[in-house]
N, C-alpha and C. Protein backbone atom coordinates (compact mmCIF):
# COMPACT_ATOMS: atom_id res chain seq x y z
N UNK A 1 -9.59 -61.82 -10.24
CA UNK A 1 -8.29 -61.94 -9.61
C UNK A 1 -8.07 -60.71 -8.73
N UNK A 2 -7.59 -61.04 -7.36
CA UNK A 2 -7.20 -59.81 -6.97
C UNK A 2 -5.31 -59.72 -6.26
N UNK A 3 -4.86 -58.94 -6.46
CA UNK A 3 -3.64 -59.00 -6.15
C UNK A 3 -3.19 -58.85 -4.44
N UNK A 4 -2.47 -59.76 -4.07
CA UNK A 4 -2.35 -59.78 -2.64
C UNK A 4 -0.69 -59.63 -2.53
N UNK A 5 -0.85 -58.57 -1.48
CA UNK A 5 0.77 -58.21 -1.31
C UNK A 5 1.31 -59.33 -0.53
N UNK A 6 2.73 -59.32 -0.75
CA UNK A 6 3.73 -60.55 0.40
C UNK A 6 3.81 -59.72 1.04
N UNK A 7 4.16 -60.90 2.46
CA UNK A 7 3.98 -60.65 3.51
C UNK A 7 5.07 -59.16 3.99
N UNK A 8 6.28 -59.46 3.21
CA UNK A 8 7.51 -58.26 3.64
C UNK A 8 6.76 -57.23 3.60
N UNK A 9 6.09 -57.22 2.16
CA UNK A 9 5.49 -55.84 1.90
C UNK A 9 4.35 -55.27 2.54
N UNK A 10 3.82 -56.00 3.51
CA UNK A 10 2.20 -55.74 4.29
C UNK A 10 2.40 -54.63 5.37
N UNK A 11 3.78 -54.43 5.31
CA UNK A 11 3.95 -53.00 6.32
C UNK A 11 3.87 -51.63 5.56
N UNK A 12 4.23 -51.98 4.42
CA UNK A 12 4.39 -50.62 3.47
C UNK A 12 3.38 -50.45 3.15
N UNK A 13 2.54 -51.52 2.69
CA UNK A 13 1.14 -51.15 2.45
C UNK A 13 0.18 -50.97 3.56
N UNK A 14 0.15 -51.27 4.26
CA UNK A 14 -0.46 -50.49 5.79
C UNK A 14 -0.21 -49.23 5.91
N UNK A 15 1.27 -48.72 6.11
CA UNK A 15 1.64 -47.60 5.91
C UNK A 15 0.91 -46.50 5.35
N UNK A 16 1.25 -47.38 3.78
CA UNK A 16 0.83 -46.33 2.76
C UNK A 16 -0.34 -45.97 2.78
N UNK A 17 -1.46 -47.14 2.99
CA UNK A 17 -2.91 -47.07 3.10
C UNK A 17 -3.75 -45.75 4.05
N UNK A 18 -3.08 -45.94 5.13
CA UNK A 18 -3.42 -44.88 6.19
C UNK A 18 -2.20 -43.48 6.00
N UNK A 19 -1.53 -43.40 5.51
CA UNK A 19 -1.35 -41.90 5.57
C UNK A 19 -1.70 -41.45 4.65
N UNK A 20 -2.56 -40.01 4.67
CA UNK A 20 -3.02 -39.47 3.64
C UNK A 20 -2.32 -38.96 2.44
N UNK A 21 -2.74 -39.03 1.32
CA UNK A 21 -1.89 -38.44 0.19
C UNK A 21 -1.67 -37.17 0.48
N UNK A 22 -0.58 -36.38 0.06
CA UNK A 22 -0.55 -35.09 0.22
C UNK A 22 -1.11 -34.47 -1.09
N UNK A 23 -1.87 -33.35 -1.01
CA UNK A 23 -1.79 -32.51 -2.49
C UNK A 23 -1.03 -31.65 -2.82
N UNK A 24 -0.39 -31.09 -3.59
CA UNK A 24 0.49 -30.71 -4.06
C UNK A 24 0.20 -29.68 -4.83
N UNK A 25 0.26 -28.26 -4.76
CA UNK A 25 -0.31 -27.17 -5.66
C UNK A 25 0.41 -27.38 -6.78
N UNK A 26 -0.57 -27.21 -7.48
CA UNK A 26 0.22 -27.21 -9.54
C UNK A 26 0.52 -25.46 -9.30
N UNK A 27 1.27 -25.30 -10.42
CA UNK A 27 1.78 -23.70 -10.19
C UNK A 27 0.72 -23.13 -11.15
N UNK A 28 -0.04 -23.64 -12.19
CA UNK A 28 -0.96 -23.27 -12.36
C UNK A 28 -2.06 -22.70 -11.54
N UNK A 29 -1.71 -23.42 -10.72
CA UNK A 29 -2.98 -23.14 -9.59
C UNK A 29 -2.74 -21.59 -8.64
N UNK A 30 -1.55 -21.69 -8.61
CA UNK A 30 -0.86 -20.25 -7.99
C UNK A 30 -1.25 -18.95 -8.93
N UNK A 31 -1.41 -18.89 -10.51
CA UNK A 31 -1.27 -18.48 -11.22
C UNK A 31 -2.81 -17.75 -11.54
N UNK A 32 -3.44 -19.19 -11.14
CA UNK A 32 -4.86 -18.94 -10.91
C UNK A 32 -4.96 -17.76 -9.90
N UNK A 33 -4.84 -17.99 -8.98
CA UNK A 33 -5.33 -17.69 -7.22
C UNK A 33 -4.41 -16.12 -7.61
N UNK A 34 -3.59 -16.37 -7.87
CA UNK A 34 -2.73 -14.77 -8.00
C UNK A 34 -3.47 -13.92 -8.56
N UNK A 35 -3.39 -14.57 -10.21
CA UNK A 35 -4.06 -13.73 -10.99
C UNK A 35 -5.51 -13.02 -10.45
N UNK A 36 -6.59 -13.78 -9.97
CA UNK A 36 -7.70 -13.56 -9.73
C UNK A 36 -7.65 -12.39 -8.73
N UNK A 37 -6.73 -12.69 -7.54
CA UNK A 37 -6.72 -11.89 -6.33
C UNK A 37 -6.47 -10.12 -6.97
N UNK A 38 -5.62 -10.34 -7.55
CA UNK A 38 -5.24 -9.01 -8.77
C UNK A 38 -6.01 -8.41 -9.31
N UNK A 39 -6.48 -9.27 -10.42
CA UNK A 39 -7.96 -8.41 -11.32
C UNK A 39 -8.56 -7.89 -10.10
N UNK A 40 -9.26 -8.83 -9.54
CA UNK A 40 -10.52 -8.41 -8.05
C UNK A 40 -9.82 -6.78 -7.75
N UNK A 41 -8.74 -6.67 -6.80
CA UNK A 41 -8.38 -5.88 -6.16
C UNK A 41 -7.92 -4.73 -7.08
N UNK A 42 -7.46 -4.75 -8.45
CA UNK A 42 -6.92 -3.84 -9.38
C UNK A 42 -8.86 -3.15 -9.92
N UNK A 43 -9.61 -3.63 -9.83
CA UNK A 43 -10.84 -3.69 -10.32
C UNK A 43 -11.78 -2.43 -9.74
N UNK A 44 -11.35 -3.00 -8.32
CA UNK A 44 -12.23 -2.86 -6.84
C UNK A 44 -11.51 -1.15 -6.97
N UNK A 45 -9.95 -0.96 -7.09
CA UNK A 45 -9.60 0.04 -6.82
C UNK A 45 -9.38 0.90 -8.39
N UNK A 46 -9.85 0.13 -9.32
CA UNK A 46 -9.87 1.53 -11.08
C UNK A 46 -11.08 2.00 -10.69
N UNK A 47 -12.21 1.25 -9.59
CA UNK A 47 -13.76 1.65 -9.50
C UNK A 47 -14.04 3.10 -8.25
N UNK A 48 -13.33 2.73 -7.66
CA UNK A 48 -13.29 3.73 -6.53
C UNK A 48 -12.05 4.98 -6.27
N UNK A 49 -10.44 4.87 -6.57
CA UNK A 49 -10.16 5.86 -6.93
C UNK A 49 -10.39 6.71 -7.25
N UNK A 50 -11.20 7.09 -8.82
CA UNK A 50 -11.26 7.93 -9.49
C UNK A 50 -12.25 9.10 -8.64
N UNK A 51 -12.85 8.28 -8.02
CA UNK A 51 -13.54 8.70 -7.19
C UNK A 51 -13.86 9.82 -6.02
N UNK A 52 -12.50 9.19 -5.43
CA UNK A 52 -11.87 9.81 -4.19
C UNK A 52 -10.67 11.08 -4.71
N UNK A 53 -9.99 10.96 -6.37
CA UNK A 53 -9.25 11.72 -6.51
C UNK A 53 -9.97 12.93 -6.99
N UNK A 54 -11.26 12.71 -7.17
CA UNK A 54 -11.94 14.05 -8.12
C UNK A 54 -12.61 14.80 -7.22
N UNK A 55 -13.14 13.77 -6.16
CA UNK A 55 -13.25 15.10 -4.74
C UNK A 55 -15.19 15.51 -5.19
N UNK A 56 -15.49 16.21 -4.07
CA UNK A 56 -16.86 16.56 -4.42
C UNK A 56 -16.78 17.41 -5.92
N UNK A 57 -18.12 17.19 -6.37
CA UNK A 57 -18.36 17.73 -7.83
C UNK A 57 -19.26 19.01 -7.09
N UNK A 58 -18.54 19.96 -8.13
CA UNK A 58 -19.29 21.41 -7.69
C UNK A 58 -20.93 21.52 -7.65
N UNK A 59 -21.39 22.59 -6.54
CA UNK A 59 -23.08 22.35 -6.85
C UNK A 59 -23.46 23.49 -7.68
N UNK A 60 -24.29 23.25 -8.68
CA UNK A 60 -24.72 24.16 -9.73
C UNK A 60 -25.45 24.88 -9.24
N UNK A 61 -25.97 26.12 -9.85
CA UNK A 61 -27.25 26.75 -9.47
C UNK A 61 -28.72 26.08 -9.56
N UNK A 62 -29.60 25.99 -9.10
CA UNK A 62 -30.76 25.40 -9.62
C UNK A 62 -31.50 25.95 -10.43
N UNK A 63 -32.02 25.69 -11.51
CA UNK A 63 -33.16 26.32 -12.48
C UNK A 63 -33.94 27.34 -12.50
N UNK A 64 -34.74 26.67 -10.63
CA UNK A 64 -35.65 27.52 -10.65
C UNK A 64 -34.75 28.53 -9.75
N UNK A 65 -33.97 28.98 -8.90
CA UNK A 65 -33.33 29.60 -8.15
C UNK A 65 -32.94 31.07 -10.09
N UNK A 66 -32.27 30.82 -11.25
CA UNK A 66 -32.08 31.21 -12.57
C UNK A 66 -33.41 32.14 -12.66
N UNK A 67 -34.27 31.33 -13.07
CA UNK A 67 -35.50 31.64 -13.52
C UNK A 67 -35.98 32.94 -12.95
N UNK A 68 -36.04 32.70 -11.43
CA UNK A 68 -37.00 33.38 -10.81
C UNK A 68 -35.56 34.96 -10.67
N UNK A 69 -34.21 34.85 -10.71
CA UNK A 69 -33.58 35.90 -10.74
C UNK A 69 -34.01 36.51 -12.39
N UNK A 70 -34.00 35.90 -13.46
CA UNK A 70 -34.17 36.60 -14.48
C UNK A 70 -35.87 37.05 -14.75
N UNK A 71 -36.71 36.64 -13.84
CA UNK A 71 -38.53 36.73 -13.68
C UNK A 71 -38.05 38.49 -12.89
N UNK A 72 -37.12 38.85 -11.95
CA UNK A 72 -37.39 39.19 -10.70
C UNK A 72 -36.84 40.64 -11.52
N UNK A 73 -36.30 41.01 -13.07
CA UNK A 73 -36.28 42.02 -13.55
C UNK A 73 -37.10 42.66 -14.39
N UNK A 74 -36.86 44.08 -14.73
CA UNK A 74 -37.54 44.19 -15.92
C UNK A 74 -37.30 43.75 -17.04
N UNK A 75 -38.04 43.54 -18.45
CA UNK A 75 -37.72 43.67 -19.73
C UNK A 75 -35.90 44.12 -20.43
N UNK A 76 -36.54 45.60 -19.86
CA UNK A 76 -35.40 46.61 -20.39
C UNK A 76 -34.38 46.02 -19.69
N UNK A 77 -34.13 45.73 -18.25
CA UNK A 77 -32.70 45.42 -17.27
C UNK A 77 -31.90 44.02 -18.15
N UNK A 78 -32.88 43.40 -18.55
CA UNK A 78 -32.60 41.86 -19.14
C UNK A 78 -31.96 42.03 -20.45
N UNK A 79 -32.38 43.13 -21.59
CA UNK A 79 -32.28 43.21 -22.59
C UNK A 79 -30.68 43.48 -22.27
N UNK A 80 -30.70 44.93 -21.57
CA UNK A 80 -29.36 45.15 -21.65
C UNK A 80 -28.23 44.17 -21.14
N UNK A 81 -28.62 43.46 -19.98
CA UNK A 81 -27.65 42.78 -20.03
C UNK A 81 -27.45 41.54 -20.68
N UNK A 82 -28.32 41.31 -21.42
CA UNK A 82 -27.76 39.87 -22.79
C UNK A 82 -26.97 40.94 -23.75
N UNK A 83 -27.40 42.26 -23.83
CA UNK A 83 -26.33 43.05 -25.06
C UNK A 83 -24.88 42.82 -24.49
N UNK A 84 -24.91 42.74 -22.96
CA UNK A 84 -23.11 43.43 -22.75
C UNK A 84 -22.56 41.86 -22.54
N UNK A 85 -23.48 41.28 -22.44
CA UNK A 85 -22.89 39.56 -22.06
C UNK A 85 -22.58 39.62 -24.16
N UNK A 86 -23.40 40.01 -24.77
CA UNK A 86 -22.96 39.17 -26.29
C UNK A 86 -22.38 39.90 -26.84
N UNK A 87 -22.04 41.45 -26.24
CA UNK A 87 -20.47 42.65 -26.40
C UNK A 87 -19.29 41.73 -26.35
N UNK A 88 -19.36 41.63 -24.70
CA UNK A 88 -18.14 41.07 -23.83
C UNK A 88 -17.65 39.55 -24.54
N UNK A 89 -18.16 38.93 -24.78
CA UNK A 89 -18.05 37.62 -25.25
C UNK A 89 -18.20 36.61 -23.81
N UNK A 90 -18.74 35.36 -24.16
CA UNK A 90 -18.75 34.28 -23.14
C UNK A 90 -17.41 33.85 -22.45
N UNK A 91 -16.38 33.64 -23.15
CA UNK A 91 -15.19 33.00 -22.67
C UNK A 91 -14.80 33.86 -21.81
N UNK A 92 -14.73 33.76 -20.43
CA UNK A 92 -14.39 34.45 -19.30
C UNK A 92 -12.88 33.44 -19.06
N UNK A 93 -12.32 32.67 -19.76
CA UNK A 93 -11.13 32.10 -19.41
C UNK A 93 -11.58 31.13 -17.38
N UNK A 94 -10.35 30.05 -17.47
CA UNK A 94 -10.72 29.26 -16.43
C UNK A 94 -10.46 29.86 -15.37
N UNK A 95 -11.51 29.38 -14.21
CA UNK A 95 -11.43 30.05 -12.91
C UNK A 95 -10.49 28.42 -12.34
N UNK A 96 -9.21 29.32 -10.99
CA UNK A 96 -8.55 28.71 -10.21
C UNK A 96 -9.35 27.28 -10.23
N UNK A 97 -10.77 26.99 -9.59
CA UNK A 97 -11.36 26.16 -8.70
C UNK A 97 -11.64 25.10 -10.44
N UNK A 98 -11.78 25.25 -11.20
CA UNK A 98 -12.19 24.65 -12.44
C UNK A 98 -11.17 24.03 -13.28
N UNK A 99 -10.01 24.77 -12.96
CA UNK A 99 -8.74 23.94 -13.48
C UNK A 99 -8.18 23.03 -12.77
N UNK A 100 -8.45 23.11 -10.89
CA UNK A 100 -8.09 22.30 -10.19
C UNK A 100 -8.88 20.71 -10.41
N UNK A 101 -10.52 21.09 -10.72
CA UNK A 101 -11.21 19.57 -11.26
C UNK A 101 -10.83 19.84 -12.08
N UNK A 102 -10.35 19.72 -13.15
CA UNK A 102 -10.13 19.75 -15.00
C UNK A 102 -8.06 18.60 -14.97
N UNK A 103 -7.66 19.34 -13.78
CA UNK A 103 -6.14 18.52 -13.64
C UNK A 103 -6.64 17.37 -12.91
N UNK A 104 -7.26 17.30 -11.38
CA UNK A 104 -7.88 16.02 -10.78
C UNK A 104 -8.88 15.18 -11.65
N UNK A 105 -9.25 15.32 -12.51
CA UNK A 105 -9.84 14.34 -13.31
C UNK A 105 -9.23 14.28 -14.55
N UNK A 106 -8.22 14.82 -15.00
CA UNK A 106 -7.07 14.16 -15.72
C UNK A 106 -6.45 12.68 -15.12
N UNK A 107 -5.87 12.91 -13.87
CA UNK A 107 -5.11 12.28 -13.36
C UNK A 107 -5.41 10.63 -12.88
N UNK A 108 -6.62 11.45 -12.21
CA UNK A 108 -7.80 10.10 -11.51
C UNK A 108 -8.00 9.53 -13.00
N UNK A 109 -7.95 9.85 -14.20
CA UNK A 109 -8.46 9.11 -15.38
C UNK A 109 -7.04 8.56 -16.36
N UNK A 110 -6.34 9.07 -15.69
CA UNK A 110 -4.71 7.88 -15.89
C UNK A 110 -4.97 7.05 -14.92
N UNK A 111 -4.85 7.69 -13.97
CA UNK A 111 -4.62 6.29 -12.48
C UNK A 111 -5.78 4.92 -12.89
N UNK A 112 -6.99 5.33 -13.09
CA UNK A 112 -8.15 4.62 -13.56
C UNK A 112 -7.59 3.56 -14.65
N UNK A 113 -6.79 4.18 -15.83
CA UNK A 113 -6.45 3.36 -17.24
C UNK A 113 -5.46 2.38 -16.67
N UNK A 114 -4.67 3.01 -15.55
CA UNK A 114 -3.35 1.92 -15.63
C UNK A 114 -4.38 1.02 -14.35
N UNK A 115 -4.96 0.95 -13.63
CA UNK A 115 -5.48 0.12 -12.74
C UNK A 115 -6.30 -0.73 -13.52
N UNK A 116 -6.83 -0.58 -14.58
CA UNK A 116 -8.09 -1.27 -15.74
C UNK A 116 -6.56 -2.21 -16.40
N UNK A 117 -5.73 -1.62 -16.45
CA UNK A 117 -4.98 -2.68 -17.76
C UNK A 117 -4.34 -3.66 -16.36
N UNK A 118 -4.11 -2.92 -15.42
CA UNK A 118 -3.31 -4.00 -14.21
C UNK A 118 -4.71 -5.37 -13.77
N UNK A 119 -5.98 -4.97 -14.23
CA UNK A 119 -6.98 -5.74 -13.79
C UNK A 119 -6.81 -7.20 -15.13
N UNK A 120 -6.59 -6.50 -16.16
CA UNK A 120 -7.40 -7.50 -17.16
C UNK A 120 -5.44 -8.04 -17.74
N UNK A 121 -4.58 -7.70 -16.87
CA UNK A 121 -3.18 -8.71 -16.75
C UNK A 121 -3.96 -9.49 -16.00
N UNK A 122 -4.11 -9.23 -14.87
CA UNK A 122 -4.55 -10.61 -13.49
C UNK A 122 -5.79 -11.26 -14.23
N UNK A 123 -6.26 -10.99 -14.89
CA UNK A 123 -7.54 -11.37 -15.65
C UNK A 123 -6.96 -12.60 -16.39
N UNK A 124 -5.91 -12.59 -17.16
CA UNK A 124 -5.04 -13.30 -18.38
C UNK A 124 -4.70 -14.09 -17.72
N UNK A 125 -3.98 -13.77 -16.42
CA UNK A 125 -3.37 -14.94 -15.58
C UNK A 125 -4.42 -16.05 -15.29
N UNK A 126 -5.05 -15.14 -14.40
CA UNK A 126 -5.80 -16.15 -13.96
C UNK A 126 -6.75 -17.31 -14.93
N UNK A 127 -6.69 -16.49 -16.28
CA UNK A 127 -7.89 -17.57 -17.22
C UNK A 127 -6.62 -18.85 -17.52
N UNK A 128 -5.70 -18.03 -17.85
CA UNK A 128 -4.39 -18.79 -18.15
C UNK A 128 -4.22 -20.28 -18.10
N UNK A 129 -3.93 -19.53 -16.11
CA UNK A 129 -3.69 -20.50 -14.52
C UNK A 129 -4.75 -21.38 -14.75
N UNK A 130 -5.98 -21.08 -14.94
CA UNK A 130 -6.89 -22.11 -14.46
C UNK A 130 -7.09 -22.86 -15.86
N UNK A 131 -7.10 -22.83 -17.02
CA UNK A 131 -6.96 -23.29 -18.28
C UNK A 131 -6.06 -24.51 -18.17
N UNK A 132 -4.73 -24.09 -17.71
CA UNK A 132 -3.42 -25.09 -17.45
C UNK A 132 -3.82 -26.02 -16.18
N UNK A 133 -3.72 -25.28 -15.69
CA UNK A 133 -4.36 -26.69 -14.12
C UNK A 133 -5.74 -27.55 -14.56
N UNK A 134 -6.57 -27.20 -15.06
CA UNK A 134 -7.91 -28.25 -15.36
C UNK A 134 -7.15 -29.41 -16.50
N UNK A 135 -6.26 -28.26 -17.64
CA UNK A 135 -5.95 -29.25 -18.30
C UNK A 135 -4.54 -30.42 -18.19
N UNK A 136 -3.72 -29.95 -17.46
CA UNK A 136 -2.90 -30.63 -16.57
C UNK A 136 -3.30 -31.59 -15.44
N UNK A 137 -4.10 -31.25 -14.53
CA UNK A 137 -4.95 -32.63 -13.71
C UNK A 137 -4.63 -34.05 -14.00
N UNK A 138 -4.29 -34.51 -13.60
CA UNK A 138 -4.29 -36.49 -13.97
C UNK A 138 -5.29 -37.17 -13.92
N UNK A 139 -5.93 -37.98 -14.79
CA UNK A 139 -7.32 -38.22 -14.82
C UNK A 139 -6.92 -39.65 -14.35
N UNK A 140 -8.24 -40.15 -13.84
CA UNK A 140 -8.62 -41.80 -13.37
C UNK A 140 -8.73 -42.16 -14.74
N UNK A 141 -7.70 -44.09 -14.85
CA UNK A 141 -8.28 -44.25 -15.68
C UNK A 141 -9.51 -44.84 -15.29
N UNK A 142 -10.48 -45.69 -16.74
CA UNK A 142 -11.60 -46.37 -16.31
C UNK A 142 -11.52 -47.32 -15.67
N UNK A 143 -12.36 -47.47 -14.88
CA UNK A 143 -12.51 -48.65 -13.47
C UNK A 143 -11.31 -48.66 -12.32
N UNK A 144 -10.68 -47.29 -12.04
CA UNK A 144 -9.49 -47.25 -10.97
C UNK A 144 -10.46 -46.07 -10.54
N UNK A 145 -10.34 -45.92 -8.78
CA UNK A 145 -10.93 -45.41 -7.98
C UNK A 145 -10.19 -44.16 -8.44
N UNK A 146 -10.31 -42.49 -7.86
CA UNK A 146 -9.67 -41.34 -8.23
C UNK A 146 -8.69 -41.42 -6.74
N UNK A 147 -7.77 -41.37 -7.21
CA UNK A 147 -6.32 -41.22 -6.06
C UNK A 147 -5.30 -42.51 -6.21
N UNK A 148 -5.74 -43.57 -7.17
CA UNK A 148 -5.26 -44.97 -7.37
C UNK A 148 -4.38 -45.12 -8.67
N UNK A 149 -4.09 -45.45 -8.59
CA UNK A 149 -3.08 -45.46 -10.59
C UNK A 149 -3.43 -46.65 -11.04
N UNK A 150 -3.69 -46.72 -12.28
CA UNK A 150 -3.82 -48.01 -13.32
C UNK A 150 -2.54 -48.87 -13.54
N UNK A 151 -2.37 -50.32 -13.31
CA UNK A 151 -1.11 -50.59 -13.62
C UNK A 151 -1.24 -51.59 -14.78
């Protein structure tokens, strides 16, 4: 059997036939697309901040540059000065330039924590968003084309 429209109705169904359905965003879907855009960009920037706030890392001495100053004395010059270094004591207290990285990588390592928790909110959303929209979707039933309703 197939169902044939009357004639009144052969305009509406012409109509209807040729204009396209519209789609319609589920707000899930917003929730999705939000969330995701968030994590990404909250992600992109806990990774590279920290980065840019800590600034070049100081350059050390090299080994052999050490070596060859403590090779380049005598015995006796060396002895004495490990005595007045283990007189004096090690703790020379912080230099200006060492407290300035010691506060910049404090900070960069807050900015970092709150950008990591702003990532894995958009993270929630988005698993959320897309959880609700797959499972919200209107399914075909069996043997109706997808865009058609079962009557």
């Amino acid at each position: 059997m197939v169902a044939v429209p009357r004639l009144r109705d052969l305009e509406v169904v012409v109509d209807g036939a040729s204009a396209p359905q519209a789609r319609r965003w589920h707000p899930a879907q917003g929730w999705f697309v939000v969330g995701f855009c968030v994590a990404m960009m909250a992600s992109a920037a806990a990774w590279l901040v920290p980065q840019r706030l800590a600034g070049p890392q100081p350059v050390l001495p090299d080994d052999a540059i050490i070596r060859a100053a403590v090779e380049s004395v005598d015995a006796a010059t060396a002895y004495r000065a490990w005595q007045a270094m283990r007189a004096s004591g090690i703790d020379r207290g912080t230099l200006p330039e060492e407290l300035r990285l010691q506060q910049s990588a404090t900070a960069a390592g807050r900015i970092a924590a709150v950008l990591w928790t702003v990532a894995a909110g958009g993270a929630i959303a988005a698993t959320v968003g897309g959880l609700v929209w797959l499972v919200s979707r209107p399914r075909a039933a069996a043997g109706t084309p997808v865009g058609e309703v079962a009557r």
